[in-house]
Protein backbone atom coordinates (compact mmCIF):
# COMPACT_ATOMS: atom_id res chain seq x y z
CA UNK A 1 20.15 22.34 -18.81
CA UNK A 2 20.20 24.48 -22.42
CA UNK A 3 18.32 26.86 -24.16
CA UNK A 4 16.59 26.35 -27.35
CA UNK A 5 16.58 29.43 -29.79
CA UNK A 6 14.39 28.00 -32.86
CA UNK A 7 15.38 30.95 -35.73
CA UNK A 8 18.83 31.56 -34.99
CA UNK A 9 20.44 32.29 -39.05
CA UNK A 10 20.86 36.07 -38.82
CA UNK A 11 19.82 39.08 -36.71
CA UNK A 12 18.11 38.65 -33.27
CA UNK A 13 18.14 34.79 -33.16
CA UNK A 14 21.89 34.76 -33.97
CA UNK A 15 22.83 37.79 -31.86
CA UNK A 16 20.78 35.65 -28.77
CA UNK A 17 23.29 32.85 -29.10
CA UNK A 18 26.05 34.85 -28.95
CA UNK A 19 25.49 36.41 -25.94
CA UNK A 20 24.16 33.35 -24.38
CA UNK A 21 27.50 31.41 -25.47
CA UNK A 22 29.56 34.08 -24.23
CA UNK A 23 28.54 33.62 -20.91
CA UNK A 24 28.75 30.26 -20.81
CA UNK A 25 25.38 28.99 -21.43
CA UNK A 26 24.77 25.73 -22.78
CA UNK A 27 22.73 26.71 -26.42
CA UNK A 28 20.85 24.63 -28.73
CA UNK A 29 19.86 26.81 -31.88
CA UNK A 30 17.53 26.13 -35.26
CA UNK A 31 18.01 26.73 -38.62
CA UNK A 32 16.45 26.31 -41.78
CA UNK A 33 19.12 25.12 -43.93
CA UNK A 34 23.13 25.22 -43.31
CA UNK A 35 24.00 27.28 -40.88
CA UNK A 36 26.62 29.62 -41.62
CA UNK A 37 30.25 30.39 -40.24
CA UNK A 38 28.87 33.20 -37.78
CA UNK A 39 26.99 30.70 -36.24
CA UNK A 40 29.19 27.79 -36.13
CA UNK A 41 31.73 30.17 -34.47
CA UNK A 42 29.53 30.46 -31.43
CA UNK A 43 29.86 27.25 -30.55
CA UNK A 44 26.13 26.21 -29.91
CA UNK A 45 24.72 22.45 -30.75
CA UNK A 46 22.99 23.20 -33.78
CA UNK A 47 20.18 21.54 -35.77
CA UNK A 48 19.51 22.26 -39.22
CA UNK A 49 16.67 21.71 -41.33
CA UNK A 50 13.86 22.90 -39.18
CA UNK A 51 11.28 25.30 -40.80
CA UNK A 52 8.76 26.30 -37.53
CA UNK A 53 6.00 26.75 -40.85
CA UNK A 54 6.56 22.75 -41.69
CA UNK A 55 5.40 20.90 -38.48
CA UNK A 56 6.80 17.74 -39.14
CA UNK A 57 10.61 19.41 -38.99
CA UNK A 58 9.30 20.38 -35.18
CA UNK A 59 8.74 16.49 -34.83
CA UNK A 60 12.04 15.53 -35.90
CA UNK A 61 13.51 18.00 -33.79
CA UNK A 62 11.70 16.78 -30.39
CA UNK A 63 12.84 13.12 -31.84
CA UNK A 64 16.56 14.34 -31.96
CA UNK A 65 16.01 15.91 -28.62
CA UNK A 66 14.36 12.99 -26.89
CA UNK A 67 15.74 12.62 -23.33
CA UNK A 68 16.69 16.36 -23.18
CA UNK A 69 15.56 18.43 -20.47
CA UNK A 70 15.48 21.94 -22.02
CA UNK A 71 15.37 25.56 -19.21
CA UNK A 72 14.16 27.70 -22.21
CA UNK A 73 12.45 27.95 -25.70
CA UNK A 74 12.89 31.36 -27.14
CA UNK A 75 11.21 31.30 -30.88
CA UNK A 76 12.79 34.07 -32.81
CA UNK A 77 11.64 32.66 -36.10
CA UNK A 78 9.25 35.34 -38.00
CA UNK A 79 8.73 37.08 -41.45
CA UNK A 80 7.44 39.90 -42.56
CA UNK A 81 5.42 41.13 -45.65
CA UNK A 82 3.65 44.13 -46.52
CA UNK A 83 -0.48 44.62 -47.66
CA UNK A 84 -1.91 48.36 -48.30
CA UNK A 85 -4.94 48.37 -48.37
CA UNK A 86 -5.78 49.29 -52.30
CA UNK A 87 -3.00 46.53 -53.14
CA UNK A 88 -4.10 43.00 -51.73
CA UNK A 89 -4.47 41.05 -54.83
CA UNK A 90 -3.74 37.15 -54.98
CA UNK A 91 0.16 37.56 -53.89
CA UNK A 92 -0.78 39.67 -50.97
CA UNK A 93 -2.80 36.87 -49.94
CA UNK A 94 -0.20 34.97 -50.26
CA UNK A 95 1.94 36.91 -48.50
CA UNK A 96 -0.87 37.11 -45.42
CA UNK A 97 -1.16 33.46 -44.88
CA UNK A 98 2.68 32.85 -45.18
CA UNK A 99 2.61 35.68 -41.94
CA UNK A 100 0.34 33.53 -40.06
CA UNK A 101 1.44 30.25 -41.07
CA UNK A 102 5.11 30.98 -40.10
CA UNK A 103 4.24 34.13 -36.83
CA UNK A 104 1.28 32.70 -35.42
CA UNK A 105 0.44 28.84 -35.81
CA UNK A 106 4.36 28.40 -36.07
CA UNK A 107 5.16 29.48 -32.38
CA UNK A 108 1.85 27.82 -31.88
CA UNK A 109 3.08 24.50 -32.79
CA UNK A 110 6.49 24.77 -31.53
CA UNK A 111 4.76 24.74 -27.88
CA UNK A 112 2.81 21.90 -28.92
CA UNK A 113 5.50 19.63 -29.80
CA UNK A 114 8.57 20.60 -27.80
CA UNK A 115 6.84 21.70 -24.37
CA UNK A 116 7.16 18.30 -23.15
CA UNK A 117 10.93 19.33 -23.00
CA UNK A 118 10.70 22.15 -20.98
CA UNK A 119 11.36 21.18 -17.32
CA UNK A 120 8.84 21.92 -14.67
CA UNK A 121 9.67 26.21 -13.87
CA UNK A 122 10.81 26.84 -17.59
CA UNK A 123 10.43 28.99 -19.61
CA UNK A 124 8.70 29.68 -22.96
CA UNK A 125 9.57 32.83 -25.04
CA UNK A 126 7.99 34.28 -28.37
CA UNK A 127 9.64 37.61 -30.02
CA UNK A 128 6.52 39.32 -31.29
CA UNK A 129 5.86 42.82 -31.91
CA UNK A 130 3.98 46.25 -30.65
CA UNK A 131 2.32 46.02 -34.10
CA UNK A 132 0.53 42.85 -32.67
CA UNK A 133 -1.35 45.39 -30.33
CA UNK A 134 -5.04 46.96 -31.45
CA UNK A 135 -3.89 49.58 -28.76
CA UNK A 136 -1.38 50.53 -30.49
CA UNK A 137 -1.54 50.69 -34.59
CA UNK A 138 -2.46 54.65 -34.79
CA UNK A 139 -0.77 54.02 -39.11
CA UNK A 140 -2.56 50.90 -40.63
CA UNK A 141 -1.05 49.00 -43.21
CA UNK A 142 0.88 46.04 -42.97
CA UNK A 143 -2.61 43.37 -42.69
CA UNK A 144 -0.48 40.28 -42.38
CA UNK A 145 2.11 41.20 -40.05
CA UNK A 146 -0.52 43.20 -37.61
CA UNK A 147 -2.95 40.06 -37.94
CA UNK A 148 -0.40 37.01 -37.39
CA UNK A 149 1.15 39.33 -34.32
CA UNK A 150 -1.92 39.57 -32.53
CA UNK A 151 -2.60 35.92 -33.05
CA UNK A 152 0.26 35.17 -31.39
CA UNK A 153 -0.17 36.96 -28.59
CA UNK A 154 -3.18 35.39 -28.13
CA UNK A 155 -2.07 32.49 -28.20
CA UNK A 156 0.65 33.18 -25.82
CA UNK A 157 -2.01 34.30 -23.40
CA UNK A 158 -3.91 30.42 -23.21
CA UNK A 159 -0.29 28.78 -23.48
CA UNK A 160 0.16 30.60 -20.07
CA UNK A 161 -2.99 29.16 -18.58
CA UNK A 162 -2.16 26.03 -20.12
CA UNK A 163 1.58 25.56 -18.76
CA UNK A 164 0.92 27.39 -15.64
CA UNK A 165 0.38 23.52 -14.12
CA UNK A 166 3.57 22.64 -14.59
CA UNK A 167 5.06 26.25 -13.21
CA UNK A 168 6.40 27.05 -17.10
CA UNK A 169 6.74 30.63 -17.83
CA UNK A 170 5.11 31.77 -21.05
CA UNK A 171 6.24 35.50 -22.10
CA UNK A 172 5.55 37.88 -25.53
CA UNK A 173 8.60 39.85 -26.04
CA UNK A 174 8.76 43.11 -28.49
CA UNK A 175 12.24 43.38 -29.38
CA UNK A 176 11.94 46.81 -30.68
CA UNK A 177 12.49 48.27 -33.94
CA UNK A 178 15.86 46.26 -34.78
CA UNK A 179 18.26 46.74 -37.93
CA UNK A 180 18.10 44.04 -39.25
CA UNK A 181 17.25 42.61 -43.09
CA UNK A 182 13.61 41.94 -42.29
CA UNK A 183 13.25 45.81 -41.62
CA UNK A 184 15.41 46.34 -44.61
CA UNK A 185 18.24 47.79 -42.08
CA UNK A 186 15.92 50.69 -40.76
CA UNK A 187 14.92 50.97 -37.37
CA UNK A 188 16.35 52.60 -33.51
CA UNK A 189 18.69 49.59 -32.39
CA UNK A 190 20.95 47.31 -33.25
CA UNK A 191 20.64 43.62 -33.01
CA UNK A 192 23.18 42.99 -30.03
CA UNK A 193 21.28 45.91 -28.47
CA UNK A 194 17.76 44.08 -29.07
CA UNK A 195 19.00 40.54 -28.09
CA UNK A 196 20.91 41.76 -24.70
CA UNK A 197 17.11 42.76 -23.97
CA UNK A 198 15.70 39.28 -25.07
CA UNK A 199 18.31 37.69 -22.55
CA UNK A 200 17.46 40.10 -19.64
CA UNK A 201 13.69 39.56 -19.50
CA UNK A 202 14.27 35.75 -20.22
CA UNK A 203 16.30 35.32 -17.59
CA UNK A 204 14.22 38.01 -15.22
CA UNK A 205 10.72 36.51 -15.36
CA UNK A 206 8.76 34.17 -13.63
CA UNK A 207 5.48 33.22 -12.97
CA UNK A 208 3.82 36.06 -11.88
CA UNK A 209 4.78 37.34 -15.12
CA UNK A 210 3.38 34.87 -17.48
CA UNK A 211 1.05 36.03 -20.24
CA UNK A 212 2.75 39.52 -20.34
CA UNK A 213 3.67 41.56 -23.05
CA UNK A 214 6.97 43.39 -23.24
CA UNK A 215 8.48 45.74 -25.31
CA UNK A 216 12.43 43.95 -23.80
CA UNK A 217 14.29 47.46 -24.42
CA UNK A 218 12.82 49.08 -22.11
CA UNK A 219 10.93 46.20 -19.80
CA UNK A 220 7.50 48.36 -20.63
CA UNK A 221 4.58 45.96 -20.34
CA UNK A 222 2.84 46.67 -23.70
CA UNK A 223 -1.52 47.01 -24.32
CA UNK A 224 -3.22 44.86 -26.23
C-alpha cells in the first residue's frame, strides 16, 4: 500500500517524501502546480494540480486514485498570514479566511473525499500547530493562523470518532518551529529534522492514540 502526502512542493511535505522514499516506501505526493526537480528526484508518483482550498481538485484526485488502497494520508498543506490586532482592515480579512479556507475546511475536506481510500487500520495525519491551542497562546497576534489551527484540531477530534468504525487512526501533529519559507527561515529545526518526527509518530500510532495532539519533536501530547 502507499502513502499520500497532499502539500509536498517545499519544506516539510517535500522533506516527508524523501525520507519515506529513502526507505523504500511506496509515496504518492500533491502539488499545486509543476512539481519541481527536488521532487521528481525522489521518485514518488506524483499528482499535480491539486489545491486542498479548491474541493473539486480533491475530487479529481480520488477519481485518479480510484481502485487504490492508500495506508496513510498525511496533509502537510497550510499557509500562514499575519493580523495584529490595530491592523485588520479588508486584506487582513482576506488573509483570515484564506487561513481557514486552506488550514481548516481544507484538511476537512480532504477526509471527506479521500477517506474512502484509506484501508480499514489507516491512518489519517494533519500537521497543525501549538498555536492552534487556547492553552497555549501566552503572545496574541496572528488571528487567522491561531483561529484556522484550532479549527482543525477540532475537527480532527470528530474525524476520530467518526473513523474510529473502520479502526482508522486520526492524529494532529505540531511539527515544531521549522525553517522553512512560511516562517520566513526563522525557527529551532530544520525541515529533515521536523519531517523525521512526522514519520516517527505516523508510523508509531494507533488507535488508542487517535484524537491526540502532538508536538512530533519531542512526542509531547500538547493542551488544547
Amino acid at each position: 500500500m502507499s502513502k499520500l502526502i497532499i502539500g509536498a512542493s517545499r519544506g516539510i511535505g517535500l522533506e516527508v517524501v524523501r525520507q519515506l522514499r529513502q526507505r523504500g516506501d511506496a509515496v504518492l505526493a500533491t502539488v499545486r502546480s509543476t512539481p519541481d526537480e527536488a521532487l521528481t528526484a525522489t521518485g514518488a508518483e506524483l499528482f499535480d494540480g491539486v489545491d486542498i482550498a479548491q474541493h473539486e481538485t480533491l475530487h479529481q484526485l480520488a477519481e485518479r486514485l480510484a481502485g487504490r488502497r492508500l495506508e496513510w494520508i498525511l496533509v502537510v498543506s497550510g499557509v500562514m498570514r499575519v493580523q495584529r490586532l490595530g491592523e485588520i482592515d479588508a486584506d487582513g480579512v482576506r488573509g483570515i479566511r484564506e487561513q481557514f479556507e486552506t488550514n481548516a475546511l481544507g484538511p476537512l475536506m480532504a477526509a471527506e473525499i479521500l477517506h474512502p481510500l484509506l484501508s480499514e487500520g489507516g491512518k489519517f495525519g494533519i500537521v497543525t500547530s501549538r498555536m492552534g491551542s487556547l492553552t497555549d497562546n501566552t503572545s496574541g497576534n496572528s488571528y487567522g493562523y491561531r483561529m484556522s489551527k484550532a479549527a482543525v484540531n477540532m475537527a480532527a477530534v470528530s474525524l476520530a470518532h467518526d473513523l474510529k468504525p473502520r479502526g482508522i487512526t486520526t492524529v494532529l501533529l505540531h511539527p515544531g518551529w521549522v525553517r522553512t519559507d512560511m516562517t520566513a527561515n526563522n525557527g529551532l529545526i530544520d525541515p529533515p529534522e521536523s519531517a523525521a518526527a512526522l514519520i516517527e509518530r505516523m508510523d508509531h500510532v494507533g488507535p488508542d492514540d487517535s484524537g491526540r495532539f502532538w508536538h512530533a519533536p519531542n512526542r509531547e501530547i500538547l493542551p488544547w
